[in-house]
Protein backbone atom coordinates (compact mmCIF):
# COMPACT_ATOMS: atom_id res chain seq x y z
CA UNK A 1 21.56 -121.88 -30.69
CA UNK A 2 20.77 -117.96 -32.40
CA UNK A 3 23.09 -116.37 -33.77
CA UNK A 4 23.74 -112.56 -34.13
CA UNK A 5 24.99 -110.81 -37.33
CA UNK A 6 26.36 -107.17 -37.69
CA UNK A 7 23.44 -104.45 -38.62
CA UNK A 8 24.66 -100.98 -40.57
CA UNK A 9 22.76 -97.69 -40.07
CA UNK A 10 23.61 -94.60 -42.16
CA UNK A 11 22.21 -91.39 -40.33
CA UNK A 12 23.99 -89.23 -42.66
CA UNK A 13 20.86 -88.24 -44.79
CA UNK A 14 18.87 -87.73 -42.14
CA UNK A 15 17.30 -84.37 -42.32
CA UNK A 16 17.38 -84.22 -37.83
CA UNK A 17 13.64 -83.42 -36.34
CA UNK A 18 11.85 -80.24 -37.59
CA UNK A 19 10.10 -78.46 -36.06
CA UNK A 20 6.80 -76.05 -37.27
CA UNK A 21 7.38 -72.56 -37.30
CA UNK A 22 8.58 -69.48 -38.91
CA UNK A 23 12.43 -68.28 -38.50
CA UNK A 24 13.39 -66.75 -35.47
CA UNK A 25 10.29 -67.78 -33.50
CA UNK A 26 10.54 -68.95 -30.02
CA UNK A 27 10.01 -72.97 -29.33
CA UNK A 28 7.50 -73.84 -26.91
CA UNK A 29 5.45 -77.12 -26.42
CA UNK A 30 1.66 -76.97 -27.83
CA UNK A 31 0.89 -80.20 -26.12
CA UNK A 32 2.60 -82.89 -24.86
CA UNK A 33 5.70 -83.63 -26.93
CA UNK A 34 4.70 -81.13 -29.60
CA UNK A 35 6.93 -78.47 -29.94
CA UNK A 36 6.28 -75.17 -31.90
CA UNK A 37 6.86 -71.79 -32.90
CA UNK A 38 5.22 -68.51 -33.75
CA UNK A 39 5.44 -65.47 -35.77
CA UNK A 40 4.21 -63.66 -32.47
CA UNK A 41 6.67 -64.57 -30.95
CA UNK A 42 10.96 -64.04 -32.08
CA UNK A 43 14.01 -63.50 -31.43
CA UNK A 44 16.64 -62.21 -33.34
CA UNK A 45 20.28 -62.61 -32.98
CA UNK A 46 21.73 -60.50 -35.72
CA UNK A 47 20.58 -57.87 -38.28
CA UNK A 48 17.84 -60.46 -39.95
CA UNK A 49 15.61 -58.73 -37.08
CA UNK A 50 13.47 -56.47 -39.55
CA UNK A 51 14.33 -52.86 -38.04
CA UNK A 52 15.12 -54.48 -34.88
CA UNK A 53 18.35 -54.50 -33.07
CA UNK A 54 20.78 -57.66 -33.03
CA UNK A 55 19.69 -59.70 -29.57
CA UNK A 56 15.90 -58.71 -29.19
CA UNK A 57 13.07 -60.51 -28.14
CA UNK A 58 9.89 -59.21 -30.17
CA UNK A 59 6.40 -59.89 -28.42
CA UNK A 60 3.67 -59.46 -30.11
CA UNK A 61 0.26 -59.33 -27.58
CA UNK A 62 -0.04 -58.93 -24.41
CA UNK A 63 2.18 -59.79 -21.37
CA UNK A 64 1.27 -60.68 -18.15
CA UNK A 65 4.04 -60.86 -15.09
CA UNK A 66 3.03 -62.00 -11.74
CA UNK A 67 6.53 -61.67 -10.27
CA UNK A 68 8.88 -58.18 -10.58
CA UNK A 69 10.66 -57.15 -13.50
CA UNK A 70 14.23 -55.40 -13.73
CA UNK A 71 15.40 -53.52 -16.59
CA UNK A 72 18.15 -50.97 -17.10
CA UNK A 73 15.31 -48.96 -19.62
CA UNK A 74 11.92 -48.86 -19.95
CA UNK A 75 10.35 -46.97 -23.20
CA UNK A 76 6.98 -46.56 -23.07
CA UNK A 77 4.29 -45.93 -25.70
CA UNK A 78 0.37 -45.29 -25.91
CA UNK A 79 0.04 -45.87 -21.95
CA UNK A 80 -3.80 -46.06 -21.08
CA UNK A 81 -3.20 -46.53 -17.31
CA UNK A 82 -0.65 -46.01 -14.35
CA UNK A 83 -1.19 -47.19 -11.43
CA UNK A 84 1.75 -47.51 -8.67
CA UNK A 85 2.85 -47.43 -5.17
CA UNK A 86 5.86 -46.16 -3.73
CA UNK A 87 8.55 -42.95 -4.67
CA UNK A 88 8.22 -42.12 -8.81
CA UNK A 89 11.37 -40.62 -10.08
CA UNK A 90 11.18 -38.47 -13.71
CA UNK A 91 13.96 -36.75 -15.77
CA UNK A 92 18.12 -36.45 -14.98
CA UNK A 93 18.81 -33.21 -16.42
CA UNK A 94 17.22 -29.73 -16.08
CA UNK A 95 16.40 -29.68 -19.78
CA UNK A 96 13.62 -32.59 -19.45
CA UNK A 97 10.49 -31.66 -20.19
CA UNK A 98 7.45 -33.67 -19.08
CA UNK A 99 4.19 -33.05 -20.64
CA UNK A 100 0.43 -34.11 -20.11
CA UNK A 101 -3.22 -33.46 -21.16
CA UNK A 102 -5.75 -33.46 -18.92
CA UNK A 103 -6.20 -31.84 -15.35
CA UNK A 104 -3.69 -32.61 -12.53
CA UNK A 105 -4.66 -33.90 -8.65
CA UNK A 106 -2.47 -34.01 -6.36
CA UNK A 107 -3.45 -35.28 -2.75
CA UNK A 108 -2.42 -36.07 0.69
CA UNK A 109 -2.71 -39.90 1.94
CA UNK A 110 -5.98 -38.51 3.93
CA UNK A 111 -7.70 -37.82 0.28
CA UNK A 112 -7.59 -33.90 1.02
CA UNK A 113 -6.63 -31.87 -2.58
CA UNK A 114 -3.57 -29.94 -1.89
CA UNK A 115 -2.76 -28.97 -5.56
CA UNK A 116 -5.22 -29.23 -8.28
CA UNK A 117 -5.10 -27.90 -11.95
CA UNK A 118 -8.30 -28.15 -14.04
CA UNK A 119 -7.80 -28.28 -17.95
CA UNK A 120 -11.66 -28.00 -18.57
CA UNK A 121 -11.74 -24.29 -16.53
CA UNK A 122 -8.14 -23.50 -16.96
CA UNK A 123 -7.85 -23.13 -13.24
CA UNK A 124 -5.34 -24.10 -10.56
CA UNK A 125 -6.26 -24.31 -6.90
CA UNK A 126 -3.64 -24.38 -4.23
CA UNK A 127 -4.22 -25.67 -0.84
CA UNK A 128 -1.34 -23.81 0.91
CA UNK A 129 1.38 -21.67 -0.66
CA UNK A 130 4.91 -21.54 0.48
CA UNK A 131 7.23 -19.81 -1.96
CA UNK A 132 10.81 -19.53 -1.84
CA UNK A 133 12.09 -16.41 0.63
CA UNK A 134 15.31 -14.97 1.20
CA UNK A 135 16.70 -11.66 3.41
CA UNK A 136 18.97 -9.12 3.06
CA UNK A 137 20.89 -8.52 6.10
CA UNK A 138 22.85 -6.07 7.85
CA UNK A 139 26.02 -5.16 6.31
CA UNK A 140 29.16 -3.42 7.55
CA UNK A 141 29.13 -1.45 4.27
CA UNK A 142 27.32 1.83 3.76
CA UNK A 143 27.14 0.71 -0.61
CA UNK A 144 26.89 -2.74 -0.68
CA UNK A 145 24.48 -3.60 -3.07
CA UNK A 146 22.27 -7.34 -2.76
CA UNK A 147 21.25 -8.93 -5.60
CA UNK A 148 18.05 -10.54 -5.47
CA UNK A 149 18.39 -14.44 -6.34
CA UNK A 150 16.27 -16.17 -9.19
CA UNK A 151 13.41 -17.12 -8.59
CA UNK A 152 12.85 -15.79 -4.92
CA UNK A 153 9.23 -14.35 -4.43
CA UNK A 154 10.07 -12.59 -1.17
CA UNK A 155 12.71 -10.53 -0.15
CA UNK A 156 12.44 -9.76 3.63
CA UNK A 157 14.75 -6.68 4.37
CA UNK A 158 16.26 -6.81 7.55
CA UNK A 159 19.07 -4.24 7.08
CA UNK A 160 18.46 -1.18 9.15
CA UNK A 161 20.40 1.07 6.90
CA UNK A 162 19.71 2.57 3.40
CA UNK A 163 19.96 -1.10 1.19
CA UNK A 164 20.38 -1.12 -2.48
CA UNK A 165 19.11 -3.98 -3.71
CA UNK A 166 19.68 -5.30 -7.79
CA UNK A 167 16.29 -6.95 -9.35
CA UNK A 168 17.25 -9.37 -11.98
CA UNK A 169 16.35 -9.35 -15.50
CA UNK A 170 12.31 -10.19 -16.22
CA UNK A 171 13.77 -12.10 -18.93
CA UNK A 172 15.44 -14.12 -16.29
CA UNK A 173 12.48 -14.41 -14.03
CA UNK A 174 10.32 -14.84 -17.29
CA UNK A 175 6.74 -13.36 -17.99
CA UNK A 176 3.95 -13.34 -15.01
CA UNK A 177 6.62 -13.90 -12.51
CA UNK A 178 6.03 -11.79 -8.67
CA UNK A 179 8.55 -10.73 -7.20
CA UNK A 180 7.65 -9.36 -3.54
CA UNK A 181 9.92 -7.00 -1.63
CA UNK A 182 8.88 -5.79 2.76
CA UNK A 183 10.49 -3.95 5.10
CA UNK A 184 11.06 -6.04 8.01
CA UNK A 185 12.92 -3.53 10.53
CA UNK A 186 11.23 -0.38 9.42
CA UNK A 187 13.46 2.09 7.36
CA UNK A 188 13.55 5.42 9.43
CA UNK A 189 15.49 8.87 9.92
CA UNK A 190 16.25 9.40 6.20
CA UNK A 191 17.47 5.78 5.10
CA UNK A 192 15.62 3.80 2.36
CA UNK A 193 15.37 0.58 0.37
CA UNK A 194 16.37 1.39 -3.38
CA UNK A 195 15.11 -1.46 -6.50
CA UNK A 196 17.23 -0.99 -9.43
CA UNK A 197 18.04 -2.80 -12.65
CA UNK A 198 21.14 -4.24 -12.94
CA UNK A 199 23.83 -1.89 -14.41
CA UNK A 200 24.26 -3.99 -17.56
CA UNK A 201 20.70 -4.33 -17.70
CA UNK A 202 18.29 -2.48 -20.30
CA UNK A 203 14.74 -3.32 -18.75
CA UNK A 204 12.72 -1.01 -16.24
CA UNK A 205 10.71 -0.92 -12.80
CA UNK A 206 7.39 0.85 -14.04
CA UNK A 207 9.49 3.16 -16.52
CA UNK A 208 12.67 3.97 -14.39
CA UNK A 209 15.95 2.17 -13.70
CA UNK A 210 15.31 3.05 -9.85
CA UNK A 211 12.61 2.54 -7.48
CA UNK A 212 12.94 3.99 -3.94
CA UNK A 213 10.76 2.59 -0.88
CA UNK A 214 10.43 5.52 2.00
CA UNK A 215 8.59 5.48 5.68
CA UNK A 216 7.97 2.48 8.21
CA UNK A 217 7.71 -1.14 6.80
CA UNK A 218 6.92 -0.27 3.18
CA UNK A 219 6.56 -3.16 0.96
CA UNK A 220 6.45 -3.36 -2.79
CA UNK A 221 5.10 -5.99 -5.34
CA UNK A 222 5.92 -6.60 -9.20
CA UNK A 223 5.44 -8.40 -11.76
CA UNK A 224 7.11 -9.09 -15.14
CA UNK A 225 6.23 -9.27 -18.66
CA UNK A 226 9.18 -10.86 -19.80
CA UNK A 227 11.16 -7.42 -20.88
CA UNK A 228 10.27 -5.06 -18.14
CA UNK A 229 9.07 -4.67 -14.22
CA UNK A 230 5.88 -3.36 -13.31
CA UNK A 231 4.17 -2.76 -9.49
CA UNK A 232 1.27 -3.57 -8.77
């Protein structure tokens, strides 16, 4: 007949398993029940990160994804290549600038250029040009005066009547901006189109604070320097 006795096991000093690897680094299995760590890879929970904030995972290499990836911000640096499908969306507020080096292509899905900016000739070639157009139309006043808006490039007068119209400020349109103004009706019998600065305005068209278009369908082109209006 055996007999059975009572066995005691102390675990207190046991120092638990450890585990190779620096503080902070990532476990992951190096073969089959060998778990490890790197300096390559961390994470840190709290201000021990080194310059990095509390809760970051730091990578160091390269990472491949095969499925998508979501993030509420991406901040990119040193980017060799972009290549993507789809809608691209840039900037939130009309004070974001977006630079680049290089030339620019733009093209259709057929291959044909429509826009293209060379920064080896310092030229820009433009398949088609539409540019932003407004009228001024008949009014029931014989004084009312149109302003032109910023930045139009054409004004198409369509009052038959003398019109007065206001050019902004060149400082406003800024320097080597064209600023078109036609006759669309054809100003007869004594009426006229008259350009003028604004009345708070110190800048000129070609030296005067008034411009006057005369005959059948006149038209008018300037350009600015930044302080002052000049046709051309």
């Amino acid at each position: 007949m055996s007999s059975f006795g009572w066995a005691y096991i102390d675990c207190s000093s046991s120092a638990g398993v450890t585990i190779p690897g620096p503080v902070n680094s990532v476990v992951f299995l190096t073969g089959a029940n060998s778990p490890s760590g790197s300096s390559k890879l961390l994470y840190y929970t709290g201000s021990e990160g080194g310059g990095h904030d509390a809760s970051t995972l730091v990578l160091s290499g390269n990472l491949v994804v095969t499925g998508a990836v979501s993030a509420s911000v991406f901040q990119y640096e040193n980017i060799t290549i972009i290549d993507t499908t789809g809608s691209t969306f840039f900037g939130n507020t009309n004070d974001d600038t977006h630079s680049r080096i290089g030339s620019l292509i733009v093209r259709n899905a057929a291959g044909v250029n429509v826009l293209s900016s060379s920064a080896i000739s310092q030229k820009t070639h433009v398949r088609g040009l539409n540019v932003m157009y407004e009228t001024v139309l008949p009014t029931s006043s014989l004084t009312a005066i149109h302003t032109a808006s910023t930045p139009s490039y054409i004004i198409g007068v369509r009052a038959t009547g003398s019109v007065k119209i206001e050019i902004p400020a060149p400082s406003t349109y800024g320097t080597g901006a064209v600023l078109l103004v036609k006759d669309e009706v054809g100003h007869l019998n004594g009426t006229d189109i008259r350009l003028s600065a604004s009345s708070a305005g110190t800048y000129t068209i070609d030296g005067a604070t008034n411009y006057i278009l005369t005959g059948s369908n006149p038209a008018i082109s300037l350009y600015s320097n930044g302080a002052n209006w000049f046709v051309f």
